[in-house]
Structures are given as structure tokens and as C-alpha cells.
N, C-alpha and C. Protein backbone atom coordinates (compact mmCIF):
# COMPACT_ATOMS: atom_id res chain seq x y z
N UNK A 1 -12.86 17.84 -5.50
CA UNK A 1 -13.27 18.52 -4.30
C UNK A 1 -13.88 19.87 -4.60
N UNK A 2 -13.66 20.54 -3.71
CA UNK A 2 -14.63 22.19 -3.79
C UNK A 2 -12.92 23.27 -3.42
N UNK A 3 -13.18 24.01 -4.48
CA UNK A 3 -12.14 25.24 -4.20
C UNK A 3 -13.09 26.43 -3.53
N UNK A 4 -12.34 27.15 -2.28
CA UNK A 4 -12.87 28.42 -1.69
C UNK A 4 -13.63 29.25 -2.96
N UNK A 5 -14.83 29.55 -2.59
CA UNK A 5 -15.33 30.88 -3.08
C UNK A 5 -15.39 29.80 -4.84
N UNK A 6 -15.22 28.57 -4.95
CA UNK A 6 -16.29 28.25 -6.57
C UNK A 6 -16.92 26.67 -6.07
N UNK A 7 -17.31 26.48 -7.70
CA UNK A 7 -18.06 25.21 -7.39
C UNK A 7 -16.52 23.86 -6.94
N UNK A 8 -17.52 22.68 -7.57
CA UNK A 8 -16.17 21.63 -7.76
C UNK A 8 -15.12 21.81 -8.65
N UNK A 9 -14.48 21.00 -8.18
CA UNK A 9 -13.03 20.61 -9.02
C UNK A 9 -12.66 19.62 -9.28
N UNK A 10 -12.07 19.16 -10.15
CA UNK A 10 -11.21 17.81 -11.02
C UNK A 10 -9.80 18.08 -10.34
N UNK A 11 -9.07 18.81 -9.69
CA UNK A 11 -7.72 19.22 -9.88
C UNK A 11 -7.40 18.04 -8.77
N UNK A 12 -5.96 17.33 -9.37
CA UNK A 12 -5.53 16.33 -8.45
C UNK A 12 -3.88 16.82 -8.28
N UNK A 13 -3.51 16.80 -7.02
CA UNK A 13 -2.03 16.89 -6.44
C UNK A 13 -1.72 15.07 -6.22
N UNK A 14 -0.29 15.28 -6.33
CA UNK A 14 0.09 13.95 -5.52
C UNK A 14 1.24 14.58 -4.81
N UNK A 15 2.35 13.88 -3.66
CA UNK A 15 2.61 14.04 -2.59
C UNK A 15 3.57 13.21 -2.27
N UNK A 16 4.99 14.14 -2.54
CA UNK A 16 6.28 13.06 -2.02
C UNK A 16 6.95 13.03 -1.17
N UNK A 17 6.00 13.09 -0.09
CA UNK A 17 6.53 13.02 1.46
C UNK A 17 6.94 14.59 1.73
N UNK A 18 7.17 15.66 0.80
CA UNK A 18 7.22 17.15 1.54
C UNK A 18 6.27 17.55 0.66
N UNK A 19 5.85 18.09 -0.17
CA UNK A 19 5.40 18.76 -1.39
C UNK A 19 4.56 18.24 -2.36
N UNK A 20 3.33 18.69 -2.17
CA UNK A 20 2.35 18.35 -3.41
C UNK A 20 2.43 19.20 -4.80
N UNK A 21 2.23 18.53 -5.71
CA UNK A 21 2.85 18.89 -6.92
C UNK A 21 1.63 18.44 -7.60
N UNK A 22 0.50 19.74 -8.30
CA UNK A 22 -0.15 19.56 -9.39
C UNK A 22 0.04 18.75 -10.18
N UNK A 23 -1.29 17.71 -11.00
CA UNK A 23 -0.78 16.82 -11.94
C UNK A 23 -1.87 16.85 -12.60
N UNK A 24 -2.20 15.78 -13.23
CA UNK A 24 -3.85 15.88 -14.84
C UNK A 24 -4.88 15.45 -13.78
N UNK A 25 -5.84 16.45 -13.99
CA UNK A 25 -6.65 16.56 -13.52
C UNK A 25 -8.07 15.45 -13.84
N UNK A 26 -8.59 15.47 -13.27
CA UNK A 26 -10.04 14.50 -13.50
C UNK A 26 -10.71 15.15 -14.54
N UNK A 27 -11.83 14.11 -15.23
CA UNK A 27 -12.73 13.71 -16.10
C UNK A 27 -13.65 15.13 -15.64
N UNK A 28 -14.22 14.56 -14.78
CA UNK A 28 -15.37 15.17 -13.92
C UNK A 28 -15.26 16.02 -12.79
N UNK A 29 -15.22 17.32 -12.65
CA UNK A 29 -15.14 18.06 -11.27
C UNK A 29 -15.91 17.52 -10.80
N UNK A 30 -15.86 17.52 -9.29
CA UNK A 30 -17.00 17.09 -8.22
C UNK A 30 -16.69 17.23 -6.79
N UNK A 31 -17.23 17.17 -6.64
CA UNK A 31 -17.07 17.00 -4.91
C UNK A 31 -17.56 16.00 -3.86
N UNK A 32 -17.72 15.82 -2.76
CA UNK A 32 -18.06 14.93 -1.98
C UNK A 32 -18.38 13.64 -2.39
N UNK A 33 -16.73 12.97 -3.37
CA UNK A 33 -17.18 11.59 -3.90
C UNK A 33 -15.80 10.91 -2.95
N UNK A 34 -15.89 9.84 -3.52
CA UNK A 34 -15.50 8.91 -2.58
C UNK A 34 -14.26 8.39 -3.50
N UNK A 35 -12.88 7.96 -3.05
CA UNK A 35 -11.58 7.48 -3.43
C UNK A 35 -11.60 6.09 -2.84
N UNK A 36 -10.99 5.00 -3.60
CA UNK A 36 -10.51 4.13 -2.97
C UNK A 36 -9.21 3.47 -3.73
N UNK A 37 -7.98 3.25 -3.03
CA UNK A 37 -6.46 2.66 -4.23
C UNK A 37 -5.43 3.77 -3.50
N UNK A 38 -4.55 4.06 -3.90
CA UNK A 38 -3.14 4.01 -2.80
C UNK A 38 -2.56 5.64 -4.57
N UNK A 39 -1.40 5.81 -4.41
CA UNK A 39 -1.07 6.98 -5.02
C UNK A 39 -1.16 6.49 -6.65
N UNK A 40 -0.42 5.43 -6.75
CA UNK A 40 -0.05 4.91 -7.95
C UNK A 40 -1.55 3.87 -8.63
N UNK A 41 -2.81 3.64 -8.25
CA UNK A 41 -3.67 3.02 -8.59
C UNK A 41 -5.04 3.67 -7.89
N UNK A 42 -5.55 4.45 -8.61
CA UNK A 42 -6.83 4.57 -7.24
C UNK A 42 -8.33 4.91 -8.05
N UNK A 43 -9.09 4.46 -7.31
CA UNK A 43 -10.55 4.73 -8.03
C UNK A 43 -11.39 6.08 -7.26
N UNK A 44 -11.71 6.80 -7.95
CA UNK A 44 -12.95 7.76 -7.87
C UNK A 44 -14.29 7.58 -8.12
N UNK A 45 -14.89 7.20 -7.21
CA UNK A 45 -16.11 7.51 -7.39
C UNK A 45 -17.58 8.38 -6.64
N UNK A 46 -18.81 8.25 -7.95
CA UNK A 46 -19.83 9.17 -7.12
C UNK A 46 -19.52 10.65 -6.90
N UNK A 47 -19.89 11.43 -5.86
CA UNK A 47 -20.03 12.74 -5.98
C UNK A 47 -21.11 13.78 -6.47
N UNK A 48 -20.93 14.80 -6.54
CA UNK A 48 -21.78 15.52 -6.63
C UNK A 48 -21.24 16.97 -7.48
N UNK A 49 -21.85 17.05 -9.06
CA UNK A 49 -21.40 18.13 -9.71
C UNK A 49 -22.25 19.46 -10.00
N UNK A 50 -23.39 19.46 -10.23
CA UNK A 50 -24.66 20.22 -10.09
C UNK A 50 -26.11 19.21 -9.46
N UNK A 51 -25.47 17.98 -9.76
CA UNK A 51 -26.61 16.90 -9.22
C UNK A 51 -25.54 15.42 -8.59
N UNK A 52 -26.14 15.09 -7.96
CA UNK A 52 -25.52 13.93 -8.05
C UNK A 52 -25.00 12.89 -9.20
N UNK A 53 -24.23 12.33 -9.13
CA UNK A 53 -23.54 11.45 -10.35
C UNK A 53 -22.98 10.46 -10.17
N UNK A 54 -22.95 9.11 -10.84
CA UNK A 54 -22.60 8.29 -10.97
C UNK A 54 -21.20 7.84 -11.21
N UNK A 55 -20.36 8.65 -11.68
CA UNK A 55 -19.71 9.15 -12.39
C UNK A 55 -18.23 8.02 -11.89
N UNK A 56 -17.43 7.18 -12.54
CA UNK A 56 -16.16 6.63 -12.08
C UNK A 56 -15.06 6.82 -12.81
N UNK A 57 -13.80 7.32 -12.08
CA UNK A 57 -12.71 7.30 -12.79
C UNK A 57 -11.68 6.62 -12.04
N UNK A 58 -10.76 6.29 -12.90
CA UNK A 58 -9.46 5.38 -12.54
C UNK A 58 -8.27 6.12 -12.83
N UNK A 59 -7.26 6.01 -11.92
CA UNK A 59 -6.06 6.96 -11.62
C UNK A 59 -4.85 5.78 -12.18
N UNK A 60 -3.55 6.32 -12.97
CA UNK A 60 -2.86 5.50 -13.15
C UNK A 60 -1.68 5.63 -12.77
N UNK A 61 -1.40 7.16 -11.95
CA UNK A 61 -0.71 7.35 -11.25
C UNK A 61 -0.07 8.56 -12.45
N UNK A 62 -0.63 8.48 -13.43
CA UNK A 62 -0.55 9.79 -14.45
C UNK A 62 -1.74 10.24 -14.38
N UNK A 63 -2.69 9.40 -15.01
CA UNK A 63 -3.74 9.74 -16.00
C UNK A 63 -5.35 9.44 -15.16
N UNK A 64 -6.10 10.04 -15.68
CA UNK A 64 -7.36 9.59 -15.12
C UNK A 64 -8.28 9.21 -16.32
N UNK A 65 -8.91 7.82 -15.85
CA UNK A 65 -9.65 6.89 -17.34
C UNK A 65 -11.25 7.03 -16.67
N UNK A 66 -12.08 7.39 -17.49
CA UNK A 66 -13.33 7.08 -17.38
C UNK A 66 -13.75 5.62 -17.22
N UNK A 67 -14.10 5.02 -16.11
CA UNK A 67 -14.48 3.27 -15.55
C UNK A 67 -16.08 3.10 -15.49
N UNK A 68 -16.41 1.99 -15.73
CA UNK A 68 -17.87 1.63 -15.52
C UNK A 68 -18.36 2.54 -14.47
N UNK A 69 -19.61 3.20 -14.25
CA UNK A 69 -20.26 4.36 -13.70
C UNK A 69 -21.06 3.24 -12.58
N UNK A 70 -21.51 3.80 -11.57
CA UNK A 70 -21.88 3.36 -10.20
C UNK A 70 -23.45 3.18 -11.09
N UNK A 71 -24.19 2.28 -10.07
CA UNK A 71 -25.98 2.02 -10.73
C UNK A 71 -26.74 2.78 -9.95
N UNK A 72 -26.23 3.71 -9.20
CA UNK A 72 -27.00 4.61 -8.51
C UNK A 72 -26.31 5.73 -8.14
N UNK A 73 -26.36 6.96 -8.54
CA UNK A 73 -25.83 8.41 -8.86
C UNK A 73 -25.77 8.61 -7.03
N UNK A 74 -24.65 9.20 -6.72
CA UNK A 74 -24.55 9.71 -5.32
C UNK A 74 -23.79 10.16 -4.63
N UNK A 75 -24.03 10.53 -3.72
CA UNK A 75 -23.02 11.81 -2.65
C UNK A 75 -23.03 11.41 -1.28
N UNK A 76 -21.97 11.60 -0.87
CA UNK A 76 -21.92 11.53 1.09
C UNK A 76 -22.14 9.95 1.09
N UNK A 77 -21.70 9.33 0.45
CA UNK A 77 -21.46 7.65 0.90
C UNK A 77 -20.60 7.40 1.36
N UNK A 78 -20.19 5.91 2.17
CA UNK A 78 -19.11 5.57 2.83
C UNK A 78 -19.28 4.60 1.73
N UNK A 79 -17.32 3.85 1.69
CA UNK A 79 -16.65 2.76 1.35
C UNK A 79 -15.59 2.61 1.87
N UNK A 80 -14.54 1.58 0.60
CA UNK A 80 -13.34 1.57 1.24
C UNK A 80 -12.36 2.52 0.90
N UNK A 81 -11.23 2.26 1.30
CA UNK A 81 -10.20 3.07 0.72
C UNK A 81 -9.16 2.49 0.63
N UNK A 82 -8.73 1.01 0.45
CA UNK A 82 -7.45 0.28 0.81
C UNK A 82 -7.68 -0.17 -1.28
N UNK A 83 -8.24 -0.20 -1.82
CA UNK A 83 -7.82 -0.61 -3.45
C UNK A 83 -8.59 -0.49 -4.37
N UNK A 84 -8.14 -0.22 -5.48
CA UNK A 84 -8.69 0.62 -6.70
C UNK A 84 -9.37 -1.02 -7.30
N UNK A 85 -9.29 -1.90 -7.26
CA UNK A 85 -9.95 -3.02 -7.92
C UNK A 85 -10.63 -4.22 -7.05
N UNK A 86 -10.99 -3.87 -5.48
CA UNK A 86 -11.71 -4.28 -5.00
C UNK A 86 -12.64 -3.35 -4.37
N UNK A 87 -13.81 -2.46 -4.20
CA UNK A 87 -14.26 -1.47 -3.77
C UNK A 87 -16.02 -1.95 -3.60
N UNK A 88 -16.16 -1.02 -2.25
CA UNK A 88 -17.63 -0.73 -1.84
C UNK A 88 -18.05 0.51 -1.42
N UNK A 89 -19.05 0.41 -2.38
CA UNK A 89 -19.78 1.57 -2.06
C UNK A 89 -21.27 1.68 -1.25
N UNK A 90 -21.52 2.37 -0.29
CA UNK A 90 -22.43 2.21 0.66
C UNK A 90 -23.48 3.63 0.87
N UNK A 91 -24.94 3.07 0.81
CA UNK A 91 -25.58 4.17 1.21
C UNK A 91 -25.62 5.11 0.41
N UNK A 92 -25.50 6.12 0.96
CA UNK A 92 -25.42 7.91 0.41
C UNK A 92 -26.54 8.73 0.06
N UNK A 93 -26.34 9.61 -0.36
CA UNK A 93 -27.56 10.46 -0.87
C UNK A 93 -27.88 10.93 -1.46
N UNK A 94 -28.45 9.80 -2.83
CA UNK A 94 -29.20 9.70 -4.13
C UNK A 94 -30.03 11.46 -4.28
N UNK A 95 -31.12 10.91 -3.92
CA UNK A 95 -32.01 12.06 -3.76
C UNK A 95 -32.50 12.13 -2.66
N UNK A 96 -32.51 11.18 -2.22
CA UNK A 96 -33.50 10.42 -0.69
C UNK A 96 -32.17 9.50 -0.48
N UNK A 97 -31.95 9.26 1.56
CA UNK A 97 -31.33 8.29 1.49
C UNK A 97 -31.21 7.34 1.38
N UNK A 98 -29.96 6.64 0.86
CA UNK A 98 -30.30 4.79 0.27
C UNK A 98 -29.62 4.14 1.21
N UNK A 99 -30.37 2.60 0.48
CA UNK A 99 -30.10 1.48 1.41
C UNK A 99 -28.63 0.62 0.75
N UNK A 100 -28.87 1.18 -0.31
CA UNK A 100 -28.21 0.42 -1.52
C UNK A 100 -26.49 0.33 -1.00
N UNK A 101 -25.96 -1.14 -1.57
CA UNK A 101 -24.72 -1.34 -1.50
C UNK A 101 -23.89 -1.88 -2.65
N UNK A 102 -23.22 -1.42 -3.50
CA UNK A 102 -22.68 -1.87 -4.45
C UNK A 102 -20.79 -2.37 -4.36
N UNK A 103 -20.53 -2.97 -5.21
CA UNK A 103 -19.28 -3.58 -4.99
C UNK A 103 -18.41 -3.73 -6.32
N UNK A 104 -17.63 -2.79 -6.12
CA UNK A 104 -16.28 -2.70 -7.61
C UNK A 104 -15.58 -4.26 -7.54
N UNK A 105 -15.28 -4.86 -8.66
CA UNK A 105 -14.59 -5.84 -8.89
C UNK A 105 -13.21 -5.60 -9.99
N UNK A 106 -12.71 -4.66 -10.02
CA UNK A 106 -12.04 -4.07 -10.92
C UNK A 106 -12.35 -3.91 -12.32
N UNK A 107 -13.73 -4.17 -12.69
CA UNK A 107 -13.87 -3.36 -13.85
C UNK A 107 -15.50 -2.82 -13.93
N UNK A 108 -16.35 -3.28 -13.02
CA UNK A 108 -17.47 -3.09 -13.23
C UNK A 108 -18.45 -3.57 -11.63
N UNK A 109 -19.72 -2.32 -11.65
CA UNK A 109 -20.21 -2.26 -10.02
C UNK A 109 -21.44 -3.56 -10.25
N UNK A 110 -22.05 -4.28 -9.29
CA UNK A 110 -22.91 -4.51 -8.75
C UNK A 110 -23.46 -4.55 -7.61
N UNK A 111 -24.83 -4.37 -7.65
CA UNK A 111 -25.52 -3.75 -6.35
C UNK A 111 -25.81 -5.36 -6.10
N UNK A 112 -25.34 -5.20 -4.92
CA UNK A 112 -25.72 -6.61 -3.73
C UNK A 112 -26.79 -6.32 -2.41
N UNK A 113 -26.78 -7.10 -1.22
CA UNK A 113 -27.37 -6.74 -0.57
C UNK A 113 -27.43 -5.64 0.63
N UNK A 114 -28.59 -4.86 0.60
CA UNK A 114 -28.82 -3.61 1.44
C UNK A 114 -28.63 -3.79 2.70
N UNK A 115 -28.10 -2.48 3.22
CA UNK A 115 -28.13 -2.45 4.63
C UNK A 115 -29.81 -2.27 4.96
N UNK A 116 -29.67 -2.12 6.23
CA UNK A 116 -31.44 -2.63 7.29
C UNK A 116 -31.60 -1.10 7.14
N UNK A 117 -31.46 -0.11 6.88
CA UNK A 117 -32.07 1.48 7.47
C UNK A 117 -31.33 2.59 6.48
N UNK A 118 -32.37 2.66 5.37
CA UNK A 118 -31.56 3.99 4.86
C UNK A 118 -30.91 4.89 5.29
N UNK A 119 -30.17 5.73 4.85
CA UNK A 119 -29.50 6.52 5.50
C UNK A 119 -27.98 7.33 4.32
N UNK A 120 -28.10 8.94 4.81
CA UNK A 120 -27.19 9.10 3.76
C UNK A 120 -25.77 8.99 4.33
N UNK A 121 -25.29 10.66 5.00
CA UNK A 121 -24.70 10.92 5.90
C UNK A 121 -23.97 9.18 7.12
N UNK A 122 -23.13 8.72 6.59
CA UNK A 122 -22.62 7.73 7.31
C UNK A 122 -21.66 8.25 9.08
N UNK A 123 -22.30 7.91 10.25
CA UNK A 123 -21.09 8.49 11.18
C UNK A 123 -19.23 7.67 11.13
N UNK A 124 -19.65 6.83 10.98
CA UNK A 124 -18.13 6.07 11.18
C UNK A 124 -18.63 4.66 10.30
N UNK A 125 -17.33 4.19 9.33
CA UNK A 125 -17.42 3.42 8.69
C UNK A 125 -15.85 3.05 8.52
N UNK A 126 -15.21 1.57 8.60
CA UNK A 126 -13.87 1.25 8.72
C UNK A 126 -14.17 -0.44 7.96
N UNK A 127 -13.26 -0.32 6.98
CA UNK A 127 -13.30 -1.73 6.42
C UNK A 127 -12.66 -1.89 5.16
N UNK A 128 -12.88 -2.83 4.73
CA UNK A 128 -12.53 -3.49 3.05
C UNK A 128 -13.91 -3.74 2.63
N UNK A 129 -13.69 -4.23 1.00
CA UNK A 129 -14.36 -4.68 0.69
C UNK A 129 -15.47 -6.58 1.04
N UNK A 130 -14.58 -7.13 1.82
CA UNK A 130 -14.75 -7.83 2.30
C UNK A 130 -14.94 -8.35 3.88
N UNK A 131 -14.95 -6.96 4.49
CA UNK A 131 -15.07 -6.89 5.69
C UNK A 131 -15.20 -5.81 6.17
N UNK A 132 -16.09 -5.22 6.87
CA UNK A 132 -16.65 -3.54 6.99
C UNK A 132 -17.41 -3.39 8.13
N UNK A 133 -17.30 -2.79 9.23
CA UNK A 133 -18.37 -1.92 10.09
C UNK A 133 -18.53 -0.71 9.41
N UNK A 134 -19.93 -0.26 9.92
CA UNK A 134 -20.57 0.91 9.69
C UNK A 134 -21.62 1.65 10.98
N UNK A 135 -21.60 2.94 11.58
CA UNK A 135 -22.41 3.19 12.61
C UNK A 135 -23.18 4.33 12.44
N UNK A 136 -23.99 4.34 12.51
CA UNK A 136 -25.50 5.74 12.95
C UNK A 136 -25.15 6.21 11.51
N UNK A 137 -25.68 7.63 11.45
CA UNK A 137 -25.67 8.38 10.12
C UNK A 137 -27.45 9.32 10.49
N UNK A 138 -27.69 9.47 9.13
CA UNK A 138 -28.72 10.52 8.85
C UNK A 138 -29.51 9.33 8.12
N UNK A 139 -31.17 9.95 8.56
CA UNK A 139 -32.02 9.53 7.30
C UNK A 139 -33.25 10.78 7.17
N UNK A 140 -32.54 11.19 6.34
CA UNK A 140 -33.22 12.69 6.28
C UNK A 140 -32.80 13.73 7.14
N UNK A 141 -33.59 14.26 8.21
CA UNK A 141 -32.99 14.77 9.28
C UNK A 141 -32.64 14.30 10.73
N UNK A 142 -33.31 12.46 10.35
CA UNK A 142 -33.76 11.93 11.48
C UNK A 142 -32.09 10.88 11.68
N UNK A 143 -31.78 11.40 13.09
CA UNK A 143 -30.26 10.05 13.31
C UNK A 143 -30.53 8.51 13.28
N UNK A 144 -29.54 7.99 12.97
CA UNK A 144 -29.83 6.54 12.86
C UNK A 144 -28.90 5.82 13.26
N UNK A 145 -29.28 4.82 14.53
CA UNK A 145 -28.34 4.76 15.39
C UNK A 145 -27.59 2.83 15.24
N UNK A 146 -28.06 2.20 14.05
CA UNK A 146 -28.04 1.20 13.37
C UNK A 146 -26.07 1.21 13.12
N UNK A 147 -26.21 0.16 13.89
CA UNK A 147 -24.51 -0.36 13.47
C UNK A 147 -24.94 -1.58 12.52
N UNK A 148 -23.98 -1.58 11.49
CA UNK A 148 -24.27 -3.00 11.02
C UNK A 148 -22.89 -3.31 10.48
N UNK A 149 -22.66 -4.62 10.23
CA UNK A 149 -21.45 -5.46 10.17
C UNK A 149 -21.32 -6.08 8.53
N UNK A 150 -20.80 -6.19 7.76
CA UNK A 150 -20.31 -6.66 6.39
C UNK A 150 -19.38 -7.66 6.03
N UNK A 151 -19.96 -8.53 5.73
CA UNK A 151 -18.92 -10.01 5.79
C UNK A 151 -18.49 -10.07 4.33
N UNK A 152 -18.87 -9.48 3.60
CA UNK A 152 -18.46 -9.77 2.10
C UNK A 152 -19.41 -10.42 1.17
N UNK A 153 -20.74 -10.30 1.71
CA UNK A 153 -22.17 -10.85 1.10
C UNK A 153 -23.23 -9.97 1.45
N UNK A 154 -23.29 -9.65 2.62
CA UNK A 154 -24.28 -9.15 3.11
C UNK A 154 -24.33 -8.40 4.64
N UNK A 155 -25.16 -7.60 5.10
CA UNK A 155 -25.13 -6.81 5.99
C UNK A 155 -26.04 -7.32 7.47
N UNK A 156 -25.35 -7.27 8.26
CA UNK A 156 -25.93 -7.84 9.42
C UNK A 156 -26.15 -6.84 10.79
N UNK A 157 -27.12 -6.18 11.57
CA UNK A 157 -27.00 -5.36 12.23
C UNK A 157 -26.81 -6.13 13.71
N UNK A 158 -25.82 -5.26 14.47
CA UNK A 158 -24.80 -5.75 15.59
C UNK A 158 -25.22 -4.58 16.50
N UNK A 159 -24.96 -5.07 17.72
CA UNK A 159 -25.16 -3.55 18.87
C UNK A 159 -25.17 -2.23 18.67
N UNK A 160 -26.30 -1.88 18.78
CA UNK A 160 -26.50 -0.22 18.40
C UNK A 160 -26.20 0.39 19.85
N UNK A 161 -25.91 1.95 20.00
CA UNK A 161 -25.45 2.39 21.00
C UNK A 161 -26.82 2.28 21.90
């Protein structure tokens, strides 16, 4: 994440129901990347350290392991957050926003099929890897009001507001 008044950070707490308690920190400081896996198993990915990055690590509930790296470097994406060895990653903002959707299988990403409307900035996104809504977002400065639906293959757009 980002500490007040510097850049990113690697620093990870965990949390035993009162009290977070410093522990080994990440590979990679960064910020605005994306988690998915529970205390004891969880994946990091993406973010943003002076540029965007690709960048994946795996939590072992000690340690953090450098994991196969995302195929497209990025920030401000939506995915899931329910497990470290099934994961999607959606969208975000490469340099320009993408369409792109990729999918963790617990050891390594592939990019499958795109959503209908680039876009970085996601508004609301709720799902698994195998089942996902997603609504509006940014494409550039312009809103995008594109809901689309995720069956576990591919992206289908459903009632926009």
C-alpha cells in the first residue's frame, strides 16, 4: 500500500481478532494492487511502484514467494478475493485502459476473453473466479456504464443502468 507523506510499501500486518501485529514484508512495495486468498494463503497481485507492474507474490501465512507475473503490468483492476489458487484479474490501467482478463490457476496467469469496453477504474465488481459481475468504471476520463456478467469463459454484457 502507500504510507502517509512516502511512496509504496511491502509492509504486511496480520490480525487476531484485536491487534495487528507486523510480519515479513513483501517482495515488491506497491500500491493499488490487488489481493486475493484468506490470512493463511493469499495472492498479490499487479500494482503500481514507479510504473505499473506485473509483479505476483504468494503469502504463506509467514513468508511472501515471488509467483508467475501477470501478462499485462497494472493498476486499479478488479478481481476476486475468495482464493489464492483460483484468481481473476480484470481490466485496469496498463497505460491506457484495458479490456484484458486474465485468470490464476494456482501457478500461472492466462489471458482469456475480454470484456466489451475498456476501462480502468472498475465501479463495483463482486464474484469468483468462476462467476463475477462487474459495473460502469472509467475509460480515460470518459464513464462507462457497461455491466457485464462472467460465467467462467467469457464476458457477456447484461443491463446497463
Amino acid at each position: 500500500g502507500r504510507e502517509s507523506g512516502s511512496g509504496s510499501t511491502g509492509k504486511t500486518q496480520t490480525y487476531d481478532g484485536s491487534t495487528f501485529t507486523e510480519v515479513s514484508d513483501m517482495g515488491t512495495a506497491r500500491r493499488y494492487l490487488l489481493g486475493s486468498g484468506t490470512q493463511t494463503s493469499t495472492l498479490a497481485y499487479g500494482g503500481y511502484t514507479t510504473t505499473n507492474t506485473a509483479n505476483v507474490e504468494s503469502w504463506d501465512g509467514t513468508n511472501w514467494t515471488a509467483a508467475s507475473d501477470l501478462n499485462q503490468a497494472r493498476t486499479e483492476q478488479k478481481g476476486t478475493g475468495k482464493s489464492a489458487t483460483a484468481a481473476l484479474a480484470i481490466a485496469g490501467n496498463p497505460s491506457s485502459p484495458s479490456f484484458k482478463t486474465e485468470t490464476w490457476n494456482g501457478s500461472s496467469w492466462t489471458e482469456v476473453s475480454n470484456i466489451s469496453q475498456q476501462r480502468g477504474t472498475i465501479y463495483n465488481f463482486m464474484g469468483h473466479s468462476s462467476s463475477a459481475n462487474m459495473a460502469g468504471g472509467y475509460s480515460g476520463t470518459a464513464r462507462v456504464a457497461n455491466n457485464e456478467h462472467w460465467n467462467g469463459s467469457s464476458w457477456t454484457e447484461i443491463n446497463d443502468p
